[in-house]
N, C-alpha and C. Protein backbone atom coordinates (compact mmCIF):
# COMPACT_ATOMS: atom_id res chain seq x y z
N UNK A 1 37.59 26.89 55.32
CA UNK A 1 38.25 26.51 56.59
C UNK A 1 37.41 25.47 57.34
N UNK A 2 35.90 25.73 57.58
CA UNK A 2 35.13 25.06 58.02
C UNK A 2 35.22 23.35 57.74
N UNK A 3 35.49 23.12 56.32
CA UNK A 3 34.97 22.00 55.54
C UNK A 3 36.92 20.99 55.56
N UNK A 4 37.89 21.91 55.71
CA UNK A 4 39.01 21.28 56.43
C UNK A 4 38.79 20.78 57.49
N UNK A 5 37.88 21.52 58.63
CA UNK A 5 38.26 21.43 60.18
C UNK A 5 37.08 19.79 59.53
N UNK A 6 36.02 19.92 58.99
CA UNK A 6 34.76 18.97 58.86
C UNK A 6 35.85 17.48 58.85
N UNK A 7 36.52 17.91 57.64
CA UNK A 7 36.59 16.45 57.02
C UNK A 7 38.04 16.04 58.42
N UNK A 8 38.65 16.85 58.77
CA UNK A 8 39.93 16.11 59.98
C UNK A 8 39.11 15.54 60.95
N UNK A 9 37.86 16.03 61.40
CA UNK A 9 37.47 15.53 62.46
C UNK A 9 36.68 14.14 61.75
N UNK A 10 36.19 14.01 60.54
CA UNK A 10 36.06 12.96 60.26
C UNK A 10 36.98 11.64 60.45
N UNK A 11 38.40 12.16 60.17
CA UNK A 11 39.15 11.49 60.38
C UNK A 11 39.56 10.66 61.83
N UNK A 12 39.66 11.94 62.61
CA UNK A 12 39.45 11.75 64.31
C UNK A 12 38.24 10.82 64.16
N UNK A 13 37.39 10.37 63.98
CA UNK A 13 36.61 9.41 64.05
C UNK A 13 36.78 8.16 63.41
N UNK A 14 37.21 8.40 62.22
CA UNK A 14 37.71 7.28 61.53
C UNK A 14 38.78 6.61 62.65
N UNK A 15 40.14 7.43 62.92
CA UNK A 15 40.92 6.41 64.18
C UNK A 15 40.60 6.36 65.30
N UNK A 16 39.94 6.83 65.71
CA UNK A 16 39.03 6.27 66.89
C UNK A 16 38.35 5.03 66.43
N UNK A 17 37.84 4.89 65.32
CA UNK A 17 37.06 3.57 65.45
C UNK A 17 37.91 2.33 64.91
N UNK A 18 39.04 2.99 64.11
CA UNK A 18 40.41 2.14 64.35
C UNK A 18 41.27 1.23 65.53
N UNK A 19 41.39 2.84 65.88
CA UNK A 19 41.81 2.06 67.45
C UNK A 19 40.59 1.32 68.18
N UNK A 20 39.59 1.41 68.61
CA UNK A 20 38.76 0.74 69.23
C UNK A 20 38.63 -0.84 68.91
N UNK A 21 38.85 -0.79 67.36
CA UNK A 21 38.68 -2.14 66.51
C UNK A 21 39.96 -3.31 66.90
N UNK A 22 40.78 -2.47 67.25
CA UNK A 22 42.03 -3.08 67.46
C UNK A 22 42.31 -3.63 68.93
N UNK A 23 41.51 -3.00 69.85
CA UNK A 23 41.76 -3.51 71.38
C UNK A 23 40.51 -4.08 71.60
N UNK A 24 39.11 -3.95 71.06
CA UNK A 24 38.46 -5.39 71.02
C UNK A 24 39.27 -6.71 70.06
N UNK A 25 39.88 -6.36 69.58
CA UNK A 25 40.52 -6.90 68.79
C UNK A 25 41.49 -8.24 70.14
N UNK A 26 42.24 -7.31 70.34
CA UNK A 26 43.52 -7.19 71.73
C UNK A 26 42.60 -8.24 72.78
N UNK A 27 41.41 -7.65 73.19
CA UNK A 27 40.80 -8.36 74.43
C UNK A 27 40.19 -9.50 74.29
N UNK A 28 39.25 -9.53 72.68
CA UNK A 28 39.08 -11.21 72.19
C UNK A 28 40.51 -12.01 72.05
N UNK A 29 41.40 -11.53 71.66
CA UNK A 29 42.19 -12.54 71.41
C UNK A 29 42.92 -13.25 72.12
N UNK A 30 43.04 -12.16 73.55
CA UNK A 30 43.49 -12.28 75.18
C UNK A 30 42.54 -13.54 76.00
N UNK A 31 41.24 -13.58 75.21
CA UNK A 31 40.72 -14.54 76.26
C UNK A 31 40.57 -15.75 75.52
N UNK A 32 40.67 -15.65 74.06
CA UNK A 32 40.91 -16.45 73.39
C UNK A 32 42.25 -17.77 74.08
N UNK A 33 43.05 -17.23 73.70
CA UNK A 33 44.42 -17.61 74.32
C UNK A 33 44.05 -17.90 75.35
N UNK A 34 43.42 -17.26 76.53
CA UNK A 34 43.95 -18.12 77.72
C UNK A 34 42.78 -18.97 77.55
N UNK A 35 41.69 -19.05 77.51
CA UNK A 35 40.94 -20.68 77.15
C UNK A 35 41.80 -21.54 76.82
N UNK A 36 42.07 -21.60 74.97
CA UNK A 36 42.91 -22.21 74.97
C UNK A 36 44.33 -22.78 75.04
N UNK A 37 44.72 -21.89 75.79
CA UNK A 37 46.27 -21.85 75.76
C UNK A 37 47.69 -21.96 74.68
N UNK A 38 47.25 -20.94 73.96
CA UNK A 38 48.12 -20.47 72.87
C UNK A 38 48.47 -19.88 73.00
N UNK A 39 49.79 -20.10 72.74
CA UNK A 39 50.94 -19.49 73.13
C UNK A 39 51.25 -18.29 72.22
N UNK A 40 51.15 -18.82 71.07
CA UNK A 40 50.99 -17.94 69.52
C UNK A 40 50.20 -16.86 69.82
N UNK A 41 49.12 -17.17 69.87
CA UNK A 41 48.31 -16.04 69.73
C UNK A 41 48.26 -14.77 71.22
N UNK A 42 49.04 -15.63 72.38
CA UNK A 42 48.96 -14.45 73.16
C UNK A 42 50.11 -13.74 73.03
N UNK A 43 51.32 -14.74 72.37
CA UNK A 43 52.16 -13.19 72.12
C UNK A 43 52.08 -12.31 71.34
N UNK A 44 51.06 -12.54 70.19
CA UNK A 44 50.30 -12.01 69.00
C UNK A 44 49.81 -10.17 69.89
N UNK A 45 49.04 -11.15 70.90
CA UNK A 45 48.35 -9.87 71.29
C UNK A 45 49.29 -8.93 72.07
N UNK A 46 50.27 -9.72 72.90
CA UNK A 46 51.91 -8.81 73.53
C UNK A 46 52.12 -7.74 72.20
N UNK A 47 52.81 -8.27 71.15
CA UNK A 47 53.40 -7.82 69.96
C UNK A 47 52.48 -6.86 69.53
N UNK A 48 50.80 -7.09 69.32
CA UNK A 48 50.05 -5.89 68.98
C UNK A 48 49.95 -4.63 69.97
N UNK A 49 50.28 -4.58 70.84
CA UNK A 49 50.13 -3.86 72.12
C UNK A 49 51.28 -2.57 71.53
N UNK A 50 51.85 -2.66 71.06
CA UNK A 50 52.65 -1.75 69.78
C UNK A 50 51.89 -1.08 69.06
N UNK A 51 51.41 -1.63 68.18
CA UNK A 51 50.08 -0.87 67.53
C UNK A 51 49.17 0.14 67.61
N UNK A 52 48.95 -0.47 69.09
CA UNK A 52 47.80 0.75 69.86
C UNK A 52 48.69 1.02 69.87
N UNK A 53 49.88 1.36 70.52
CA UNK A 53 50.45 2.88 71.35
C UNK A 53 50.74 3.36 70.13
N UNK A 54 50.99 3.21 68.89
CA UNK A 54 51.34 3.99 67.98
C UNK A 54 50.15 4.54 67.35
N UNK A 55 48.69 4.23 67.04
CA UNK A 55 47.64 4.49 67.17
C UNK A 55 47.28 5.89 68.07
N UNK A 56 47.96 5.26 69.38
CA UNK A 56 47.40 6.59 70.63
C UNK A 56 48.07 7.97 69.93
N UNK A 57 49.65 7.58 69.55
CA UNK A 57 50.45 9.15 69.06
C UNK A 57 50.05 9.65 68.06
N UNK A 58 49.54 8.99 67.31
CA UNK A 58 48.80 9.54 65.51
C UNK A 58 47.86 10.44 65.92
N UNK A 59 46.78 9.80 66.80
CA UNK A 59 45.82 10.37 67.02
C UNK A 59 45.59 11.45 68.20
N UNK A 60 46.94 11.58 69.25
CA UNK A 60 47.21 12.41 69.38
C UNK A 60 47.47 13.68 68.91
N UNK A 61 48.16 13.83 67.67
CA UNK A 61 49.23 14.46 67.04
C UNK A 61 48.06 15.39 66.48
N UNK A 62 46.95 14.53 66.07
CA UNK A 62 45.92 14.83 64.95
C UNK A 62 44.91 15.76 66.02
N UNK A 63 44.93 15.39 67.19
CA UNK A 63 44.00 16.34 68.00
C UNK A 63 44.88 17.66 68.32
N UNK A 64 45.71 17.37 68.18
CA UNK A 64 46.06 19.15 69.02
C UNK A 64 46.83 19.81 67.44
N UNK A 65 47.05 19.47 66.29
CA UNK A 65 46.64 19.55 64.90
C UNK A 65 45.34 20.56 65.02
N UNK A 66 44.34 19.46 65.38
CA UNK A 66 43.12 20.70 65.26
C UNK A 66 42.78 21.68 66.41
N UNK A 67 43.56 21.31 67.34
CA UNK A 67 43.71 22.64 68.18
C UNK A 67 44.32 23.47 68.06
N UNK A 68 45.45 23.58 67.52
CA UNK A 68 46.28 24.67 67.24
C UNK A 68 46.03 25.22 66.04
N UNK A 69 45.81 24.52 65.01
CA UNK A 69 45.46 25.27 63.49
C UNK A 69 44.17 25.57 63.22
N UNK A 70 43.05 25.09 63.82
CA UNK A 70 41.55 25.01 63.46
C UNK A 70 40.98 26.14 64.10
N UNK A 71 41.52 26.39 65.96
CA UNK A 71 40.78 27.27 66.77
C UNK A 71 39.28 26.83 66.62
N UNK A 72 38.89 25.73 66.88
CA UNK A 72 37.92 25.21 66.94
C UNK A 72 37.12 25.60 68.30
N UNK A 73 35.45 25.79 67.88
CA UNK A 73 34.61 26.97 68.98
C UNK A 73 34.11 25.27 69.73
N UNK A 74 33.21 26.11 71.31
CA UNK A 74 33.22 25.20 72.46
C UNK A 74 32.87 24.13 72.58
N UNK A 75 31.74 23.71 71.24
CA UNK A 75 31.09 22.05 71.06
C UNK A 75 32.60 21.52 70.30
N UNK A 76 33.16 22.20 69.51
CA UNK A 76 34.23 21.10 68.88
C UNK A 76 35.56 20.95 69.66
N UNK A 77 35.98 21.71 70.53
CA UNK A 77 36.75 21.57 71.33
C UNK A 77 36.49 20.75 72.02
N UNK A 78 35.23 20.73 72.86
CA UNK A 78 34.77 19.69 74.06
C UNK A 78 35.32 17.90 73.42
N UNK A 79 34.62 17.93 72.17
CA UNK A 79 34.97 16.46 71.10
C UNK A 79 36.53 16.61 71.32
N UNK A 80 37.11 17.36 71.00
CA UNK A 80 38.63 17.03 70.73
C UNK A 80 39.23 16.72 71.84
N UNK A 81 38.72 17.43 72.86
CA UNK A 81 39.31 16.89 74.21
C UNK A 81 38.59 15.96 74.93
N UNK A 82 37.52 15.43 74.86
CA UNK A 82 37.48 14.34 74.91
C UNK A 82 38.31 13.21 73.97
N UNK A 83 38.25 13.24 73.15
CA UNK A 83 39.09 12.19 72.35
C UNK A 83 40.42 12.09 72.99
N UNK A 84 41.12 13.20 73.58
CA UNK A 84 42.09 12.86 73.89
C UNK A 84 42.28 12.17 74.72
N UNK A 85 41.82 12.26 76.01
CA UNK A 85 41.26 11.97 76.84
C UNK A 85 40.68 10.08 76.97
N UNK A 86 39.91 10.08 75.64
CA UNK A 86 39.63 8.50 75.70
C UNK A 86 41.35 7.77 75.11
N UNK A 87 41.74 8.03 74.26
CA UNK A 87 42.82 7.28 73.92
C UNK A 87 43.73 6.83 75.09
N UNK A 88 43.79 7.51 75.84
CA UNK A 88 44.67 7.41 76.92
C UNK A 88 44.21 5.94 77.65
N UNK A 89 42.78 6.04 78.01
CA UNK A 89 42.30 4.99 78.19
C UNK A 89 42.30 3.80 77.31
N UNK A 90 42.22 4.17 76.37
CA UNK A 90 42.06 2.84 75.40
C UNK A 90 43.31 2.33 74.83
N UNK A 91 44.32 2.87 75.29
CA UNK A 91 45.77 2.55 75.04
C UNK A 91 46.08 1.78 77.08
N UNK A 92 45.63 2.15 77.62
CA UNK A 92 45.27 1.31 78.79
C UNK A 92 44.99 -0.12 78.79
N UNK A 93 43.52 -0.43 77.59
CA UNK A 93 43.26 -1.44 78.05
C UNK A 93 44.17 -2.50 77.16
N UNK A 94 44.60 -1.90 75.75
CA UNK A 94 45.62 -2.54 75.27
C UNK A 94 47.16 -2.99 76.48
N UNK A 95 47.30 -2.49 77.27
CA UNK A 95 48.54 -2.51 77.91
C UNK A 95 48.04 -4.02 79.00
N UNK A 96 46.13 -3.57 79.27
CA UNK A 96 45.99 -5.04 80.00
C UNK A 96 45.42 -6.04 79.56
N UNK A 97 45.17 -5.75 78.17
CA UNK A 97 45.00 -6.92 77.26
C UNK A 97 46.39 -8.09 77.14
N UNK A 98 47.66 -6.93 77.23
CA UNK A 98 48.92 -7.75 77.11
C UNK A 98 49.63 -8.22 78.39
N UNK A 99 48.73 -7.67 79.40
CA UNK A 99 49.03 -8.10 80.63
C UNK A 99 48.77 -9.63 80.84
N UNK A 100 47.02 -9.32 80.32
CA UNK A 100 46.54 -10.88 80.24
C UNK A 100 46.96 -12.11 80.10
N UNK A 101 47.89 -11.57 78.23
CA UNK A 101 48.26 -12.36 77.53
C UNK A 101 49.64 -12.65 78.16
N UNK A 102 50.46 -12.21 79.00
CA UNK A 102 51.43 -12.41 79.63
C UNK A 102 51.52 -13.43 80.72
N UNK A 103 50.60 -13.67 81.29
CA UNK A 103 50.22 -14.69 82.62
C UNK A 103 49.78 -15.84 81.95
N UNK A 104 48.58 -15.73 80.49
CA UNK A 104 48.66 -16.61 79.92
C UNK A 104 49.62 -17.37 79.48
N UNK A 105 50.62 -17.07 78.92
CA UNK A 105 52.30 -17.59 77.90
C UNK A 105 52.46 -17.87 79.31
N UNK A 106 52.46 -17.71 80.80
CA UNK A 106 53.25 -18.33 82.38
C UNK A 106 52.82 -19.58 82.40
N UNK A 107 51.14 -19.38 82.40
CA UNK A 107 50.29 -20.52 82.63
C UNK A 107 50.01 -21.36 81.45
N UNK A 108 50.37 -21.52 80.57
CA UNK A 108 50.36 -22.42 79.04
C UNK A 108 50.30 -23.62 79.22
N UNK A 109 51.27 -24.06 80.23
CA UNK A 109 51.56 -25.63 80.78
C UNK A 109 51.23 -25.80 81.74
N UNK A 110 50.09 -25.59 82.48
CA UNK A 110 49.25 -25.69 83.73
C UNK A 110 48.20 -26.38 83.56
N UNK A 111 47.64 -27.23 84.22
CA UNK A 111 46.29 -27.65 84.27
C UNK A 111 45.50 -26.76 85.27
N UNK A 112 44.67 -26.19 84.41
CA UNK A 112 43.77 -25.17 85.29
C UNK A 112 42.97 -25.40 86.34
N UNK A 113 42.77 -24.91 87.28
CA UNK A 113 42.09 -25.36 88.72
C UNK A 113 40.70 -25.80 88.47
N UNK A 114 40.24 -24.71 87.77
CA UNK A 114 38.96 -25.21 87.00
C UNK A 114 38.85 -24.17 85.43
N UNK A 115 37.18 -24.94 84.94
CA UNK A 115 36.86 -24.92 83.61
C UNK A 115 36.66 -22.79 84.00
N UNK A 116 36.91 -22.30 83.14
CA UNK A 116 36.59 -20.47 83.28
C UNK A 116 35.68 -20.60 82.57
N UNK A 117 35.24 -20.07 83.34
CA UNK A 117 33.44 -19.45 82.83
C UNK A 117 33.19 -17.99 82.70
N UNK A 118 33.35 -17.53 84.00
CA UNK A 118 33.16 -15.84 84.18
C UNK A 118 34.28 -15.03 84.06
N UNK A 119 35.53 -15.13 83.72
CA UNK A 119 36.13 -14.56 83.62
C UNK A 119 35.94 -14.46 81.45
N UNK A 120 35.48 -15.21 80.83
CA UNK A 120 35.22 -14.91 79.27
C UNK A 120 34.11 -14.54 79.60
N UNK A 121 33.12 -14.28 80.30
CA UNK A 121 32.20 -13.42 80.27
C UNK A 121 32.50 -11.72 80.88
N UNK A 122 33.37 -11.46 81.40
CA UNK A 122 33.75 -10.67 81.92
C UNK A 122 34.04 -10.12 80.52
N UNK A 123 35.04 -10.85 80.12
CA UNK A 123 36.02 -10.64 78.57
C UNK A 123 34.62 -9.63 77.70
N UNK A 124 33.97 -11.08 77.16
CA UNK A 124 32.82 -10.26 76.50
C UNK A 124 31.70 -8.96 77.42
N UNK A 125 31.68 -9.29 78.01
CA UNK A 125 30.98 -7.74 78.53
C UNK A 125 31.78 -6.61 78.45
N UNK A 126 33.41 -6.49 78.70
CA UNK A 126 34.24 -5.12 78.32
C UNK A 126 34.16 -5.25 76.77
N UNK A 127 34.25 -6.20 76.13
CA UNK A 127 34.65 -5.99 74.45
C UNK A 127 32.81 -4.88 74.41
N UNK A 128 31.76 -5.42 74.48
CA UNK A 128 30.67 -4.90 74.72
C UNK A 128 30.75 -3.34 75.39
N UNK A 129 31.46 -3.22 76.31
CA UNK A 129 31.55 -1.57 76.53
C UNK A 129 32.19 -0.72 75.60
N UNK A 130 33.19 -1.59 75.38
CA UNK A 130 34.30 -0.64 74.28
C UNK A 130 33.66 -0.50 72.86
N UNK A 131 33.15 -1.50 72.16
CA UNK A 131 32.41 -0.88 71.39
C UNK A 131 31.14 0.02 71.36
N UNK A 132 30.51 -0.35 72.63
CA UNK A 132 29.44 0.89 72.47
C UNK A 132 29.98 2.50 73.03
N UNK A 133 31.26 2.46 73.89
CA UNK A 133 31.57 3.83 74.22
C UNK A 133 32.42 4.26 73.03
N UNK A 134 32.78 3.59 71.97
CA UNK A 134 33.41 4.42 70.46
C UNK A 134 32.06 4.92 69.73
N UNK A 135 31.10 3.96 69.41
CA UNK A 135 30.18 4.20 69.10
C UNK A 135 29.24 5.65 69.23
N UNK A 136 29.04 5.41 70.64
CA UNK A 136 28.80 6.60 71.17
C UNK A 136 29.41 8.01 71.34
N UNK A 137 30.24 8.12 70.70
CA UNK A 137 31.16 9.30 70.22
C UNK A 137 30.78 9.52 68.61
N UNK A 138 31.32 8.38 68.19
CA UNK A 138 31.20 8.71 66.65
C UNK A 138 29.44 8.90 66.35
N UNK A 139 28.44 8.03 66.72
CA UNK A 139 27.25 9.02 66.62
C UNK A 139 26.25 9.79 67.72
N UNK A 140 27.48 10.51 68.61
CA UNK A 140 26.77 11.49 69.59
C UNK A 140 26.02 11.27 70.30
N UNK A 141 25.83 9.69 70.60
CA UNK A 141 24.93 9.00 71.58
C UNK A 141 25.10 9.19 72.63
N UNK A 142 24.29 10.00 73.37
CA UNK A 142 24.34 10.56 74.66
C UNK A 142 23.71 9.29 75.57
N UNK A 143 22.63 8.67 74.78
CA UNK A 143 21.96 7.22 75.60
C UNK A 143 22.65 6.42 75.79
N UNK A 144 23.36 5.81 75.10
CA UNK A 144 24.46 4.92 74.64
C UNK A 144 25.27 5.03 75.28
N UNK A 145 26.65 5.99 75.27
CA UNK A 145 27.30 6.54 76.64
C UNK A 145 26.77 6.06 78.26
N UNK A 146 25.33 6.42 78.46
CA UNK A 146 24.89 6.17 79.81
C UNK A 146 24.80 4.72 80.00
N UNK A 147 24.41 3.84 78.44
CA UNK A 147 24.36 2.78 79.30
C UNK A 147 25.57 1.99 79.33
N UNK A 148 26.76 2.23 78.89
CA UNK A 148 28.04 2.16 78.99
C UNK A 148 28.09 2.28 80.65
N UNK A 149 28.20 3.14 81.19
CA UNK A 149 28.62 3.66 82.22
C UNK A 149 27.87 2.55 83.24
N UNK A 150 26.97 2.46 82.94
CA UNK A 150 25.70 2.02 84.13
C UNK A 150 26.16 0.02 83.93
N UNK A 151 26.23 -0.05 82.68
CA UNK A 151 26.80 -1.52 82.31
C UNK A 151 28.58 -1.83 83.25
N UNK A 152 29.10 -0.89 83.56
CA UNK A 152 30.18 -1.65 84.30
C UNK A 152 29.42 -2.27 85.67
N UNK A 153 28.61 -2.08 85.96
CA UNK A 153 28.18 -2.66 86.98
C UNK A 153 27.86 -4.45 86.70
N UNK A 154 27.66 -4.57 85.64
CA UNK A 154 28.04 -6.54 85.09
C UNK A 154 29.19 -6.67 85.15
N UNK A 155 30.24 -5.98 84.93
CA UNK A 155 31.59 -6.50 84.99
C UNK A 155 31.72 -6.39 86.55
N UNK A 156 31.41 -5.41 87.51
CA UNK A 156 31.79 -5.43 88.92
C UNK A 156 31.64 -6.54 89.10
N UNK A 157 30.21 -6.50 89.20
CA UNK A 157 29.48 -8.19 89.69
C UNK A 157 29.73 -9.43 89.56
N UNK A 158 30.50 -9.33 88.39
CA UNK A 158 31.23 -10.56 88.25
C UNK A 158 32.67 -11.00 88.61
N UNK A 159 33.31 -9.68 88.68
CA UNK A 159 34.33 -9.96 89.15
C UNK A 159 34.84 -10.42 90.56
N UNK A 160 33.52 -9.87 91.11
CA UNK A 160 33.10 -10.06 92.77
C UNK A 160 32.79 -11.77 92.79
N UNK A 161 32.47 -12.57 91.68
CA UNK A 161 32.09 -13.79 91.89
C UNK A 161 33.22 -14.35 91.53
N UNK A 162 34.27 -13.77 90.38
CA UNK A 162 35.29 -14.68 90.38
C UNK A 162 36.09 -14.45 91.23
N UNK A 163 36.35 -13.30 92.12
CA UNK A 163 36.90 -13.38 93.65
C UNK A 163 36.58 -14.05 94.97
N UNK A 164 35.30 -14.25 95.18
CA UNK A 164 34.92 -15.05 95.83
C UNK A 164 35.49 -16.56 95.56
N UNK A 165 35.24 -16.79 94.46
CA UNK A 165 35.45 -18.60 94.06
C UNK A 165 37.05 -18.49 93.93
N UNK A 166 37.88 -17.45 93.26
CA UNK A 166 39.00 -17.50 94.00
C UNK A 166 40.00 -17.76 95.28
N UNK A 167 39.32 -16.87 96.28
CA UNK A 167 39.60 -17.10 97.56
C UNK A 167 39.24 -18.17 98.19
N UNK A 168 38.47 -19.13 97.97
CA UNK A 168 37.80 -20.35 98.67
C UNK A 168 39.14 -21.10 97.79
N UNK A 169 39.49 -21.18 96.56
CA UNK A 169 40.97 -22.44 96.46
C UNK A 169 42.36 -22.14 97.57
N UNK A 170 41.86 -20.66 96.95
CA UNK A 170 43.56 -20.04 97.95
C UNK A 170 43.38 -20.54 99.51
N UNK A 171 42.36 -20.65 99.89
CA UNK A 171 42.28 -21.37 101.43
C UNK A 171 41.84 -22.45 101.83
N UNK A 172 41.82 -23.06 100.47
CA UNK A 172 41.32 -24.67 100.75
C UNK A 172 42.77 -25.39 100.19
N UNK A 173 43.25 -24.95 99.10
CA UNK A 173 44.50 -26.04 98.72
C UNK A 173 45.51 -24.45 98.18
N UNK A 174 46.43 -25.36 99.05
CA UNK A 174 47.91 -24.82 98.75
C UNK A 174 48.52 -24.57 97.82
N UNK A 175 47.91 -25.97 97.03
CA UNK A 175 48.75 -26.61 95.37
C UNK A 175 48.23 -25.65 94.61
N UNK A 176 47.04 -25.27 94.89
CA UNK A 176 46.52 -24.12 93.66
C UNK A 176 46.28 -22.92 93.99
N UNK A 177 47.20 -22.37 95.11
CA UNK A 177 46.77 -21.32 95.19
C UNK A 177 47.74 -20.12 94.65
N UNK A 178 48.31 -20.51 94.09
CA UNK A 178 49.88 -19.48 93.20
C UNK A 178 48.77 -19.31 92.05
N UNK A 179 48.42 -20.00 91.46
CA UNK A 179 47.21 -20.26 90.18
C UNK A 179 46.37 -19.24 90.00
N UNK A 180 45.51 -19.70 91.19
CA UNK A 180 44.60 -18.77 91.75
C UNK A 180 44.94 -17.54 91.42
N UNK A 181 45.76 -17.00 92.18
CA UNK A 181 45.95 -15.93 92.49
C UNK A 181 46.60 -15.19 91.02
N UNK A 182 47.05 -15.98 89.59
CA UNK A 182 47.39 -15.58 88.99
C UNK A 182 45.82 -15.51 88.22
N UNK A 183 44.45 -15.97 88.38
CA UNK A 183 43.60 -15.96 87.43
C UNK A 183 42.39 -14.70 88.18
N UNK A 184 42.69 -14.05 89.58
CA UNK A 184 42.55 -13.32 90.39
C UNK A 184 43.16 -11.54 89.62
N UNK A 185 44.60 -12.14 88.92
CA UNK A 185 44.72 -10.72 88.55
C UNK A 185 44.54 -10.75 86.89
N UNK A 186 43.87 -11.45 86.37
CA UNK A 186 44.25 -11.93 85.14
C UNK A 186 42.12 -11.24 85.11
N UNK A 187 41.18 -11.58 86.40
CA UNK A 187 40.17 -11.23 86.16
C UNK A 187 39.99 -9.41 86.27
N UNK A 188 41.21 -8.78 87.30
CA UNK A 188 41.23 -7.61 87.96
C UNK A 188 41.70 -7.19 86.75
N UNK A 189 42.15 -7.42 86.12
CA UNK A 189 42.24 -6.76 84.64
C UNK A 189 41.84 -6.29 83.65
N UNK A 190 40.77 -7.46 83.93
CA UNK A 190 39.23 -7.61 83.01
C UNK A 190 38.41 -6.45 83.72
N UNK A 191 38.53 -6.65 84.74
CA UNK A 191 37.96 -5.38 85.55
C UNK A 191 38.40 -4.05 85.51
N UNK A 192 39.81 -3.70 85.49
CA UNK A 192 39.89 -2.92 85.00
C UNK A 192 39.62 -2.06 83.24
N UNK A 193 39.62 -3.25 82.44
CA UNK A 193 38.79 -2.50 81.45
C UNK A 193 37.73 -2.09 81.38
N UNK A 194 36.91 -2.76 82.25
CA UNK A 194 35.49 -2.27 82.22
C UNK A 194 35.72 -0.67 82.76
N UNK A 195 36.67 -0.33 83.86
CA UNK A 195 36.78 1.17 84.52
C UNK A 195 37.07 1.85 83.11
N UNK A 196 38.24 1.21 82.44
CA UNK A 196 38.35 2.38 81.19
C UNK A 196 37.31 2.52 80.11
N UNK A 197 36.75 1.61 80.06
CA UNK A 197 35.32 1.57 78.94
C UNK A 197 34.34 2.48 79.85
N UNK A 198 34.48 2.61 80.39
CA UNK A 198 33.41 3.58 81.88
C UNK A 198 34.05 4.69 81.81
N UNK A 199 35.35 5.20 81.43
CA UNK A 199 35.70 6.66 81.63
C UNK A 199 35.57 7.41 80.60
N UNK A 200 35.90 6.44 79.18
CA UNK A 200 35.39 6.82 77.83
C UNK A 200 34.60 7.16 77.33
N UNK A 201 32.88 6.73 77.95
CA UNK A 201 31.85 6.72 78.24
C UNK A 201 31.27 7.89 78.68
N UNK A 202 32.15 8.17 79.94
CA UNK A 202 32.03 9.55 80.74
C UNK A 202 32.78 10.57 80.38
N UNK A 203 33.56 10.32 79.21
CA UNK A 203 34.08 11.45 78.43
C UNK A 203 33.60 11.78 77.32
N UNK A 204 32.30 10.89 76.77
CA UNK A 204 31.85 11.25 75.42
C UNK A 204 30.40 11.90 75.91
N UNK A 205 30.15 11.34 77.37
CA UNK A 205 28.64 12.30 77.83
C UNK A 205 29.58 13.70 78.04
N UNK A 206 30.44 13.95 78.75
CA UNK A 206 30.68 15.60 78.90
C UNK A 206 31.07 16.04 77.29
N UNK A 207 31.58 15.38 76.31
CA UNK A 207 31.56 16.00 75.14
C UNK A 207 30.41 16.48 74.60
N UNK A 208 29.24 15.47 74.69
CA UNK A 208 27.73 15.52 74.00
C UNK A 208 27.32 16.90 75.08
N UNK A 209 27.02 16.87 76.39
CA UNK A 209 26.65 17.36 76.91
C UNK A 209 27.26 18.77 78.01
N UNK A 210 28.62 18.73 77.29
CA UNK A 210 29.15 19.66 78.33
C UNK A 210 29.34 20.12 79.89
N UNK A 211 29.19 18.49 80.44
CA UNK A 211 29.03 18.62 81.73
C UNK A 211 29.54 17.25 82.19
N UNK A 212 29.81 16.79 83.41
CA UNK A 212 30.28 15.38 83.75
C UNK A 212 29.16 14.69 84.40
N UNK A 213 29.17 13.45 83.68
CA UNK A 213 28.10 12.36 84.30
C UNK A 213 28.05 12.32 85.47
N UNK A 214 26.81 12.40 86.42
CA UNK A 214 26.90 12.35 87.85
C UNK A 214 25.55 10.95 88.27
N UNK A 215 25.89 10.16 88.96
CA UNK A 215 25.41 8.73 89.22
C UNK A 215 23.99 9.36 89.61
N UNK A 216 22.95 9.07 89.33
CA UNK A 216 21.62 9.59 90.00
C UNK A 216 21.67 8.91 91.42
C-alpha cells in the first residue's frame, strides 16, 4: 500500500513540475510578446491558458485520489493539501499571464510611450519565484520556500517604480495616458504573480513545517 501511495505522490510531483514548466512557460512568452509585439505568440499564450486549467483538474483529481483511497497520515496529508492549494494559485498566474497577453494583441499597433525596462524585469523575477516555489516542494526546501517569500519584495519594489513613472505620463500628456494606464495594469499583473509565487511558497513552508510562515 505504502509503495502505491510512494510512487502517486511521485507523480503529484511530477505535475506539479509540469504545470509550473508551463506558466513560466505562459509568463516568458507574455513578456516576450509584449516587447516585441507579436501578435502570434500572445495569442499562443491566450490559447495555452487552457492547458493549465486542465493541468489544475488532473491534478486535482489526483490529490483527493490520494485522500480518499490512501488515508494518508499528518506529514503526507499536509503535502497533499498543500498542493492543492498551490495549483489554485498557479492556475492564477496562467489566467494573468493571458491577461497580459490580451492588452498586448490591444496594444500591437501602438508606439510605446517608452522603451520597458522594469516591467521584463518584473517578468523575470516572478518566472524566478515560480520556479524556486515548485522546487521547493518537490525537494522539501524549507530555505528555498523562505527565500521565495522574502524575494516578492523585488517585485513590490519595482512595481512601485513602474507606477511612479507611470503616473508622471498620465499627468503630463493626455495622448499617452490611455497607454499608460494599460502598461500600469499589464505591470499589476506582474505583480500579482509575484503574490501567487509568495502563497505557494507559504504553502510549501506549512507543508515542510506544519505551521504558517510568519514575517519576523
Amino acid at each position: 500500500m505504502r509503495s502505491r501511495f510512494d510512487h502517486d505522490l511521485e507523480k503529484l510531483n511530477s505535475e506539479l513540475i509540469e504545470m509550473g514548466n508551463l506558466i513560466e512557460s505562459s509568463i516568458e512568452a507574455a513578456v516576450t510578446a509584449l516587447k516585441t509585439k507579436n501578435v502570434q505568440l500572445a495569442n499562443r499564450v491566450v490559447e495555452g491558458d487552457k492547458e493549465v486549467n486542465a493541468m489544475e483538474r488532473e491534478i486535482e483529481d489526483l490529490c483527493l485520489k490520494l485522500i480518499l483511497q490512501q488515508q494518508p497520515v499528518a506529514r503526507d496529508l499536509r503535502m497533499i493539501s498543500a498542493a492543492l492549494k498551490m495549483i489554485t494559485d498557479m492556475e492564477r498566474i496562467g489566467d494573468q499571464a493571458s491577461d497580459i497577453s490580451e492588452i498586448t494583441i490591444r496594444l500591437s499597433n501602438e508606439k510605446y510611450l517608452k522603451e520597458l525596462v522594469h516591467i521584463p524585469q518584473m517578468a523575470d523575477a516572478t518566472i524566478k519565484m515560480v520556479r524556486d516555489s515548485i522546487d521547493a516542494f518537490v525537494k522539501r526546501d524549507i530555505a528555498l520556500a523562505e527565500s521565495v517569500i522574502k524575494y516578492d519584495d523585488v517585485v513590490d519594489n519595482l512595481f512601485d517604480v513602474v507606477k511612479t513613472e507611470l503616473i508622471g505620463y498620465i499627468r503630463n500628456s493626455t495622448d499617452s495616458s490611455e497607454q499608460a494606464i494599460d502598461f500600469m495594469m499589464i505591470a499589476k499583473y506582474f505583480e500579482r504573480i509575484g503574490d501567487h509565487a509568495q502563497n505557494i511558497a507559504e504553502w510549501v513552508y506549512y507543508a515542510i513545517k506544519g505551521d504558517h510562515y510568519t514575517q519576523e
